[in-house]
Structure formats: C-alpha cells, structure tokens
Protein backbone atom coordinates (compact mmCIF):
# COMPACT_ATOMS: atom_id res chain seq x y z
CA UNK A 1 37.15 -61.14 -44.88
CA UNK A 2 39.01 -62.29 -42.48
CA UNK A 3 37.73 -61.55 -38.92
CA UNK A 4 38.70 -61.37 -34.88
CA UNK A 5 35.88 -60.79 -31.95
CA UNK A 6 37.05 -58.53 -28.70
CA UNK A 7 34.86 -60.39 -26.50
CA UNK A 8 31.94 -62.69 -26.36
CA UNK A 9 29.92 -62.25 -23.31
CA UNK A 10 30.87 -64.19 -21.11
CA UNK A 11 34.81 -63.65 -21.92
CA UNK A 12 36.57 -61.51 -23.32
CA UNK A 13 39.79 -60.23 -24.87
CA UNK A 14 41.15 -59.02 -21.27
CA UNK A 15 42.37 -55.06 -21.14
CA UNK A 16 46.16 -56.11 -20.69
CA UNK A 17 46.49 -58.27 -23.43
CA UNK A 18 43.53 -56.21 -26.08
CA UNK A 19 46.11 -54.26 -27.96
CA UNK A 20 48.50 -56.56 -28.71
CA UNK A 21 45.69 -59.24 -29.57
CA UNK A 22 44.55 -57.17 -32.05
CA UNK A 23 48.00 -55.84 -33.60
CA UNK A 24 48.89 -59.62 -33.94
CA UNK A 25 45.53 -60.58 -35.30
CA UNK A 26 46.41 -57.91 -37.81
CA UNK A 27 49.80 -58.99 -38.72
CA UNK A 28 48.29 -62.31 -39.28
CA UNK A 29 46.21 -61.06 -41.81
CA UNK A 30 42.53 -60.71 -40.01
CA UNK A 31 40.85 -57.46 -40.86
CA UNK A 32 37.54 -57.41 -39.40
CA UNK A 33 37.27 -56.56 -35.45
CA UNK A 34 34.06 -57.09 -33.75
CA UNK A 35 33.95 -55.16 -30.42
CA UNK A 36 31.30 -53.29 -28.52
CA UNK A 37 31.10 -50.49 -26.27
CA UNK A 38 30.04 -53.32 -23.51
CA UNK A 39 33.04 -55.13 -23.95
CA UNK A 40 34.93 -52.50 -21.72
CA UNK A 41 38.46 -52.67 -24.38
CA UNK A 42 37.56 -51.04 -27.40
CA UNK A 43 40.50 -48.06 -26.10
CA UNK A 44 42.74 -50.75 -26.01
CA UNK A 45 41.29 -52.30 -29.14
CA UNK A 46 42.32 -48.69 -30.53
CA UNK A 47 45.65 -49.32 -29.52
CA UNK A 48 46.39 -52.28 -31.07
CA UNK A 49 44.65 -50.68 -34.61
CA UNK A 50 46.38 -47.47 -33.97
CA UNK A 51 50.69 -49.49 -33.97
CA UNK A 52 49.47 -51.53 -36.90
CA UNK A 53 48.74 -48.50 -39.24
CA UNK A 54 51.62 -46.72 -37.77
CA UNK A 55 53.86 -49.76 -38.21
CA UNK A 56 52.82 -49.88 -41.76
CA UNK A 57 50.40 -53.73 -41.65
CA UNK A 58 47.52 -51.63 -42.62
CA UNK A 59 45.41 -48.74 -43.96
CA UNK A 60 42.41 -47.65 -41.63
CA UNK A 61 40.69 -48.18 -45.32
CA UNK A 62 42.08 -51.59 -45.23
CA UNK A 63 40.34 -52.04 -41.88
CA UNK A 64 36.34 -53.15 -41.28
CA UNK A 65 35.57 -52.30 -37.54
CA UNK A 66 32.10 -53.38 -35.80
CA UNK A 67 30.56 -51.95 -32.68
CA UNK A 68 27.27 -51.92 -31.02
CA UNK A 69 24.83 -49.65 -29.14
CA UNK A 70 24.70 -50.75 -25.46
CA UNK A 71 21.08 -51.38 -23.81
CA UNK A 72 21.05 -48.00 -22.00
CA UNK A 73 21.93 -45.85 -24.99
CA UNK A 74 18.46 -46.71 -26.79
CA UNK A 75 16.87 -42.97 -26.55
CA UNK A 76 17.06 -40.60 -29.48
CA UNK A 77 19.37 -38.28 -28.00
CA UNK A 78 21.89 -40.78 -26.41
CA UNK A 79 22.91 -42.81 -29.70
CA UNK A 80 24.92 -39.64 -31.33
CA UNK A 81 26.08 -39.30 -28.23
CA UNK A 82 27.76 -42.60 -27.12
CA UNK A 83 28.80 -43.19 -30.67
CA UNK A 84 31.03 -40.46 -30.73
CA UNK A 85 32.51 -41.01 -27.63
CA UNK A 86 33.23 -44.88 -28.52
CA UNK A 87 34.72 -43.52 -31.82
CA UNK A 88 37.05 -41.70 -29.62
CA UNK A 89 38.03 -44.59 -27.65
CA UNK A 90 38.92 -46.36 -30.97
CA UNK A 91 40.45 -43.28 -31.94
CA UNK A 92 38.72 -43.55 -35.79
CA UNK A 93 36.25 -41.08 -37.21
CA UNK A 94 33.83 -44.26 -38.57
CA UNK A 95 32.68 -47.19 -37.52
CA UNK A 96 32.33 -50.07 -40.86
CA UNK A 97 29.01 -51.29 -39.53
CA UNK A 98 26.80 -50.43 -35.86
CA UNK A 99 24.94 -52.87 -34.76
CA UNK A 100 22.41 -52.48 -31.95
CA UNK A 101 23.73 -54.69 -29.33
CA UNK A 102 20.01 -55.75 -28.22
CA UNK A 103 16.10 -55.18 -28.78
CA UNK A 104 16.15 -54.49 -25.29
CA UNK A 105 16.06 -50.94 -23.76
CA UNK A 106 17.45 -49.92 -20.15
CA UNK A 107 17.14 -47.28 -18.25
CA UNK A 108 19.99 -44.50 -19.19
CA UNK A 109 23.25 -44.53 -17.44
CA UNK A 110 25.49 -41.52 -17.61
CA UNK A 111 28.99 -43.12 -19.12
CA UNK A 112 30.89 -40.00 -16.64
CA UNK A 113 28.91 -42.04 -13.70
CA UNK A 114 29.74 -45.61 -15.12
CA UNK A 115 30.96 -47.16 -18.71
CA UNK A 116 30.42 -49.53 -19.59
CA UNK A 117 27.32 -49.54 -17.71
CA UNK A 118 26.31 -53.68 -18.55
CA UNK A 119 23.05 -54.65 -17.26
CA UNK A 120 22.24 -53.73 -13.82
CA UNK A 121 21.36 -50.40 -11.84
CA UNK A 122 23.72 -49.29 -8.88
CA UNK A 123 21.79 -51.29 -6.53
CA UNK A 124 22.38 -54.45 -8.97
CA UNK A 125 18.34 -54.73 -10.33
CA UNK A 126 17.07 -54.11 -13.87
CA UNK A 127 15.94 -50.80 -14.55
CA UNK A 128 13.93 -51.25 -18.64
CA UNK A 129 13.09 -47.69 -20.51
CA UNK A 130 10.16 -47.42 -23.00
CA UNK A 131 12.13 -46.35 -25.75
CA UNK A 132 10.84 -48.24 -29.17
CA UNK A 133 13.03 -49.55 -31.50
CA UNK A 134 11.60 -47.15 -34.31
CA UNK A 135 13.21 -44.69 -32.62
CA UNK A 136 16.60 -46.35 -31.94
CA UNK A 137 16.48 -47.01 -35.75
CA UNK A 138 16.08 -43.28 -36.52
CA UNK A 139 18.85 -42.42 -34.71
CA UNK A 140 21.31 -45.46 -36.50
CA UNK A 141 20.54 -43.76 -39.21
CA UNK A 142 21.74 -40.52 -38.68
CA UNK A 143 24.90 -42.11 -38.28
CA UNK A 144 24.72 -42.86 -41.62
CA UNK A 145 23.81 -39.55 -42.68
CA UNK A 146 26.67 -37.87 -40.84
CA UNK A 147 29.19 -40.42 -41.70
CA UNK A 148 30.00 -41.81 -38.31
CA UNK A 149 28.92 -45.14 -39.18
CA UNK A 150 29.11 -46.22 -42.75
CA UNK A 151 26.47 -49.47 -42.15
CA UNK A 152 23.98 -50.20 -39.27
CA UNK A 153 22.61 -53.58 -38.47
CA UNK A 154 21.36 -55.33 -35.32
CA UNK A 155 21.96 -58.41 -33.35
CA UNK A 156 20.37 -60.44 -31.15
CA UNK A 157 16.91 -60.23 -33.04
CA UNK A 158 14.41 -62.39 -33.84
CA UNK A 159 12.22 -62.63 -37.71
CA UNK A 160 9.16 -60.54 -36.49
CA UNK A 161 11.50 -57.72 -35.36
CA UNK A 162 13.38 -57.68 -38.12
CA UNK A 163 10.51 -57.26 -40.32
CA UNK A 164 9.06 -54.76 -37.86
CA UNK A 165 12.39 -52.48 -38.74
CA UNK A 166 12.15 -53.00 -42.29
CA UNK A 167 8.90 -51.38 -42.63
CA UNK A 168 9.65 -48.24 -41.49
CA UNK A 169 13.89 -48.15 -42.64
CA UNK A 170 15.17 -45.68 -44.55
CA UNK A 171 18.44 -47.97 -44.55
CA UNK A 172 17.86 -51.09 -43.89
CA UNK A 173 19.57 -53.32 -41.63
CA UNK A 174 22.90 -55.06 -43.32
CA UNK A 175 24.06 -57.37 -41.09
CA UNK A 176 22.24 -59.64 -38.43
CA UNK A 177 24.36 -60.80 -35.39
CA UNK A 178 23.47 -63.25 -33.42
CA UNK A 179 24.77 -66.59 -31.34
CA UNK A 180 25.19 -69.61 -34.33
CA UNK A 181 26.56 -73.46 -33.72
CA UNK A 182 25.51 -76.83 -34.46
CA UNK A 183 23.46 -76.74 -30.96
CA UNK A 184 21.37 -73.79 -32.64
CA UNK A 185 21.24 -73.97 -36.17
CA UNK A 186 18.51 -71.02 -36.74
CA UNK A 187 17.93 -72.67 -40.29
CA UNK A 188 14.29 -70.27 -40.63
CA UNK A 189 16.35 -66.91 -39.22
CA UNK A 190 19.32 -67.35 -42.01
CA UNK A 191 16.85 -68.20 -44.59
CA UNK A 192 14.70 -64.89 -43.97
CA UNK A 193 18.05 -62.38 -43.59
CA UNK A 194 18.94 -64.46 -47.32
CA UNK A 195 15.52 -63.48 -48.55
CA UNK A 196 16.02 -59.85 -47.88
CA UNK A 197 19.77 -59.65 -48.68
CA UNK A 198 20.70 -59.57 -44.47
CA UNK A 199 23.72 -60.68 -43.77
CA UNK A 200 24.22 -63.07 -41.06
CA UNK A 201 27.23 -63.17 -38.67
CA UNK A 202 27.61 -66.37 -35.84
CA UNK A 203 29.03 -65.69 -32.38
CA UNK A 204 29.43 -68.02 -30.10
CA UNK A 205 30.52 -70.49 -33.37
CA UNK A 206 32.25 -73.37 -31.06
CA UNK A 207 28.57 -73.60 -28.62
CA UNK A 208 29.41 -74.03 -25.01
CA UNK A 209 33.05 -73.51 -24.88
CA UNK A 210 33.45 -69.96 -23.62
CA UNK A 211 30.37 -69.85 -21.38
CA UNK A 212 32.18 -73.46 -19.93
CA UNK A 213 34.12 -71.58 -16.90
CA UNK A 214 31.64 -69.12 -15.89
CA UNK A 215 29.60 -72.04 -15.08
CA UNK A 216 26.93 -71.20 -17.70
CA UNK A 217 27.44 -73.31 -20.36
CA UNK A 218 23.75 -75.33 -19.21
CA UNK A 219 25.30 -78.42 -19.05
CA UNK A 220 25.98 -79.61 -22.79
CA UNK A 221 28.77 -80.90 -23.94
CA UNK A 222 31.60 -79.50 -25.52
CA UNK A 223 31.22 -78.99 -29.41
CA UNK A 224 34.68 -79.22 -29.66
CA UNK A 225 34.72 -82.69 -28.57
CA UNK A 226 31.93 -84.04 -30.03
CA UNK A 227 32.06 -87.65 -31.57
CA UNK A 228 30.62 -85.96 -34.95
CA UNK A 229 32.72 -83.02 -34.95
CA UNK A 230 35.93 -84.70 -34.13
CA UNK A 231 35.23 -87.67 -36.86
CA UNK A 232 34.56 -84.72 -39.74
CA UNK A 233 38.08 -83.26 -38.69
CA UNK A 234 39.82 -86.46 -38.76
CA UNK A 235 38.08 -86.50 -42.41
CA UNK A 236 40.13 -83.31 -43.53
CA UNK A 237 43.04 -83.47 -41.13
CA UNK A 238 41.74 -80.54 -39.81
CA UNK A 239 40.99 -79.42 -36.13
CA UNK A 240 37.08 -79.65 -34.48
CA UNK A 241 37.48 -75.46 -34.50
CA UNK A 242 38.20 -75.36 -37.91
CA UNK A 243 35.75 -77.99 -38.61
CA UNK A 244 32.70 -75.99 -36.61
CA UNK A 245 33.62 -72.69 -38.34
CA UNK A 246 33.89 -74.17 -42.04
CA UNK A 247 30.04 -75.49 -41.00
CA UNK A 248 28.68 -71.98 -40.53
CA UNK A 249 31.07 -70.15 -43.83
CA UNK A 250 30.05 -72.71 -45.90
CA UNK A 251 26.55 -72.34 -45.46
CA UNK A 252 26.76 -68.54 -46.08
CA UNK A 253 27.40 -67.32 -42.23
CA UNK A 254 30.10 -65.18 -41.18
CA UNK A 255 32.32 -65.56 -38.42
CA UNK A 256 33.96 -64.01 -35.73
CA UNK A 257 36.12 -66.71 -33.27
CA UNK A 258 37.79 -65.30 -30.46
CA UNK A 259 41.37 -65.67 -29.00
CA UNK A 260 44.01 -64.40 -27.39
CA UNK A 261 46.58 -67.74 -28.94
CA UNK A 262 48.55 -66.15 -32.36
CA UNK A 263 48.50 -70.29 -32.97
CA UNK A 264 44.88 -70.36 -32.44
CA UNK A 265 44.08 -67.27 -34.41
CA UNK A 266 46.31 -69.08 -37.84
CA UNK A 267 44.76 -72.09 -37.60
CA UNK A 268 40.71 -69.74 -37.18
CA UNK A 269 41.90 -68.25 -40.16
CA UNK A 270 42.80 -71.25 -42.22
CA UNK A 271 38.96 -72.16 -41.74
CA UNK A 272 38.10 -71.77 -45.37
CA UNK A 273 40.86 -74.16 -47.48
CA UNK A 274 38.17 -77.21 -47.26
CA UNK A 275 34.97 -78.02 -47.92
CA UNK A 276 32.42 -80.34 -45.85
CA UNK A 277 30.50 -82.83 -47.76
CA UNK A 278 26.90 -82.60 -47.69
CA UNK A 279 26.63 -85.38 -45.18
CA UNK A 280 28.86 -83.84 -43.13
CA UNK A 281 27.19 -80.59 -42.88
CA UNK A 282 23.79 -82.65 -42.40
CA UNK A 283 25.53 -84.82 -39.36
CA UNK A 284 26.60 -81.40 -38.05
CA UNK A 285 23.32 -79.29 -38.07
CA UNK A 286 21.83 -82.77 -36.78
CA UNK A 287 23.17 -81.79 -33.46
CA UNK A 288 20.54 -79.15 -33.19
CA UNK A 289 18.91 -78.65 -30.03
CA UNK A 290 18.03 -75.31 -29.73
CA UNK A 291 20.32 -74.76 -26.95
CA UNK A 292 20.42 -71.32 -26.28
CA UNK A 293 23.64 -69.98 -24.53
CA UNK A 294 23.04 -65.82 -24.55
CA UNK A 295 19.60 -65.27 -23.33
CA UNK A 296 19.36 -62.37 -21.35
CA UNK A 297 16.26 -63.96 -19.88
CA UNK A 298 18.29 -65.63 -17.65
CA UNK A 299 19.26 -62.15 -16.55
CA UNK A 300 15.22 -61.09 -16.02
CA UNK A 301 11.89 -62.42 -17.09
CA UNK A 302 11.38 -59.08 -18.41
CA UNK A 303 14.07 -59.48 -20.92
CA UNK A 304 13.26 -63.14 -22.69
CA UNK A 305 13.43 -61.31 -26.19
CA UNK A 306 13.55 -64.89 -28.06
CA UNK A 307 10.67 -66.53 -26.04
C-alpha cells in the first residue's frame, strides 16, 4: 500500500501546506497517512482526507490512517481520552492502526493548557511519570474493543520490550515503527518482529537528510549522495530515493517518505517497479553504522530507551 508520512521529527508537513499535501498525495494514488498527535497537523491532515472523499478520489474504507499516543498521554485514563479527541481533529470515527509514539512516559499535560504538548514542561525541563507500559497496553486495547482503533502497535521499541508486551497482550502488537536506513540496518529487530508476524515500518528511510537543517544530522553524510547509493541508481536508471526505499521494501520493510513535492511524491511511489540484486542490497546494508538519528537521549539521560 502505497503510503505518505505528515511529519518526521525533525520536519514536518507544515500546517499551511498539510491539506493539500495530503489531497494530492491522494490523487496520486498513496493511501496510507502516517501522522501523530505530536505532529501538530493531523486537523489539517483531516482536511486534505475530508475534499478527497468529498471530491470523489476515495472511500474513508479505501483509506489506512496511522496515529500515535504522545509521551504524556501514557496513564490509563488519558489514552481514551486523547484518542477521541485526535479522531476529531481527523474528523474519522477510527484510526487503521495506533501506535504508541514511545516507551517513554511524561508527566500529563492537559491538551486545553497545551497540544501538542512535545517534550518539555512549561519551564522547558523533563517532567517522566511512572506509568508502565502494561498499563498503556491495556488501554490500546480498549480501543480495539470499542472500535476506535481497528489495530495497535508501537514504535520506537527495542526486542526486550517487545517481548515484555507480548506476554501479557490480549492483542498483540501489529506493526513496529521505528527509524530504518542503510546507516541502521536493525537486521536482529526485523528478524524478531518476522518471527512473531510484527510488521515493520522504516522512518527516517533516506538517513540524515531531514535532520540535515536542524543541525542534527551528527555529522554523516548524506545517503542520498552516497558513492554506493548513487552507483545502484545509475544501475536501474533510477533516483538514490528510489534506490534507498526499494532497499528497505524489498527486504520486507514498509515505508513512509515524506514530502511536500507532487514530483517527489510520483517518483516515492514508483519505488517498487525494480528489484536490487543481491549485491546491491549487501553494498547497501554494508553502510551500517549504527548511526542513530531519533534518540530522545539526546533530549535527557533519563530517556536513552535504546542504550
């Protein structure tokens, strides 16, 4: 299925240009949206949904929309809650799959006082809540039960988590989500989620490139201009994005590029019409080196959830 992230984090699909990002995705034929409640758009995200159907592109039915649990909305009581109200934001009465943004739990924010509430108090420090993940899991699954979310995964875990939450799951997790590219290959995390029928989706599928003018991108260079990369898409006469994103579908990975370019979301989409060699996909993973570009350990010590 053909699919379109609303942000990453370190950019995103701006408010202004959301809606019509996502009715043009649409009309190109993508239709899976990845959003969040932390991305700040998904009312805009709505939007764009909300013309397509009316314009005729699309059934809702026809439609597979992701969102995630925020940080702060860990506790029991506050998952029903916020998933409601980002439901009404998207302006749909289910969300295809919920992930849980984060194993990491932060002190509750009120969304009248501030949404999205990211990761940082009023007075800018990190405020963590005890809340276990057992008990976020409970509460993912009432979605199920009440039909506000028709599948629940996570993102951003790690292999001894995962098989923490599948000991106690009534419905176990479908989907993993978490940041995939040649510069971290997580060969041992797909090959667990395969053994116990997890999906895996990449983020973050081109490495460096959109953490590049925040300043964060650690100093590697650009994936997209890689020696290896570009001599693979010279192969196929393809392009170094299609070439990155054809590495993680072929080896069983979904993927969710980003962009606001209609040209740029075509060519995403076109991703599939070749296959890599064996070599090629070797060369490619090759480039491992465990960079890590989303570690919220960068954020607080407190919060290195892949150390």
């Amino acid at each position: 299925m053909a699919s379109i992230v609303l942000k990453r984090t370190q950019q995103k699909v701006t408010k202004s240009t959301c809606a019509d990002t996502v009715y043009n995705a649409i009309k190109a034929g993508y239709r899976l949206l990845d959003g969040a409640g932390d991305y700040g758009n998904e009312k805009e995200a709505g939007e764009g949904v909300r013309r397509a159907i009316a314009d005729g592109l699309v059934k809702r039915e026809d439609l597979f929309i992701t969102s995630k649990l925020w940080n702060t909305f860990h506790a029991h009581d506050h998952v029903k809650q916020i998933t409601k109200m980002q439901l009404g934001l998207w302006g749909i009465d289910y969300f295809d799959l919920f992930l849980v943004h984060f194993p990491i739990a932060l002190k509750y924010v009120d969304p009248s006082h501030r949404y999205p509430p990211e990761w940082f108090g009023d007075d800018g420090k990190v405020y963590t809540q005890n809340t276990p993940m057992h008990e976020t899991w409970g509460a993912m699954e009432e979605l199920v039960d009440e039909k506000l979310a028709k599948n629940i995964g996570l993102s951003n875990c790690q292999g001894s988590l995962i098989l923490d939450v599948l000991r106690y799951a009534k419905y176990e997790p479908q989907v993993l989500q978490v940041e995939l590219h040649p510069y971290l290959t997580q060969e041992a995390l797909v090959k667990l989620c395969k053994t116990f029928s997890i999906a895996v989706t990449a983020y973050s599928s081109f490495g460096p490139q959109s953490y590049v003018e925040l300043g964060v991108d650690k100093g590697a260079p650009s994936l997209l201009k890689h020696d290896v990369t570009s001599s693979v898409a010279k192969n196929h006469g393809k392009t170094e994005a299609q070439v990155l994103l054809r590495w993680a579908t072929q080896r069983g990975v979904a993927v969710i590029p980003k962009s606001n370019d209609l040209g740029r979301l075509s060519a995403n989409l076109d991703c599939n019409s070749f296959d890599l060699s064996e070599s090629e996909l070797a060369a490619l993973s090759a480039l491992n080196i465990n960079l890590r570009l989303n570690d919220p350990a960068d954020i607080d010590g407190r919060l290195a959830i892949f150390a």
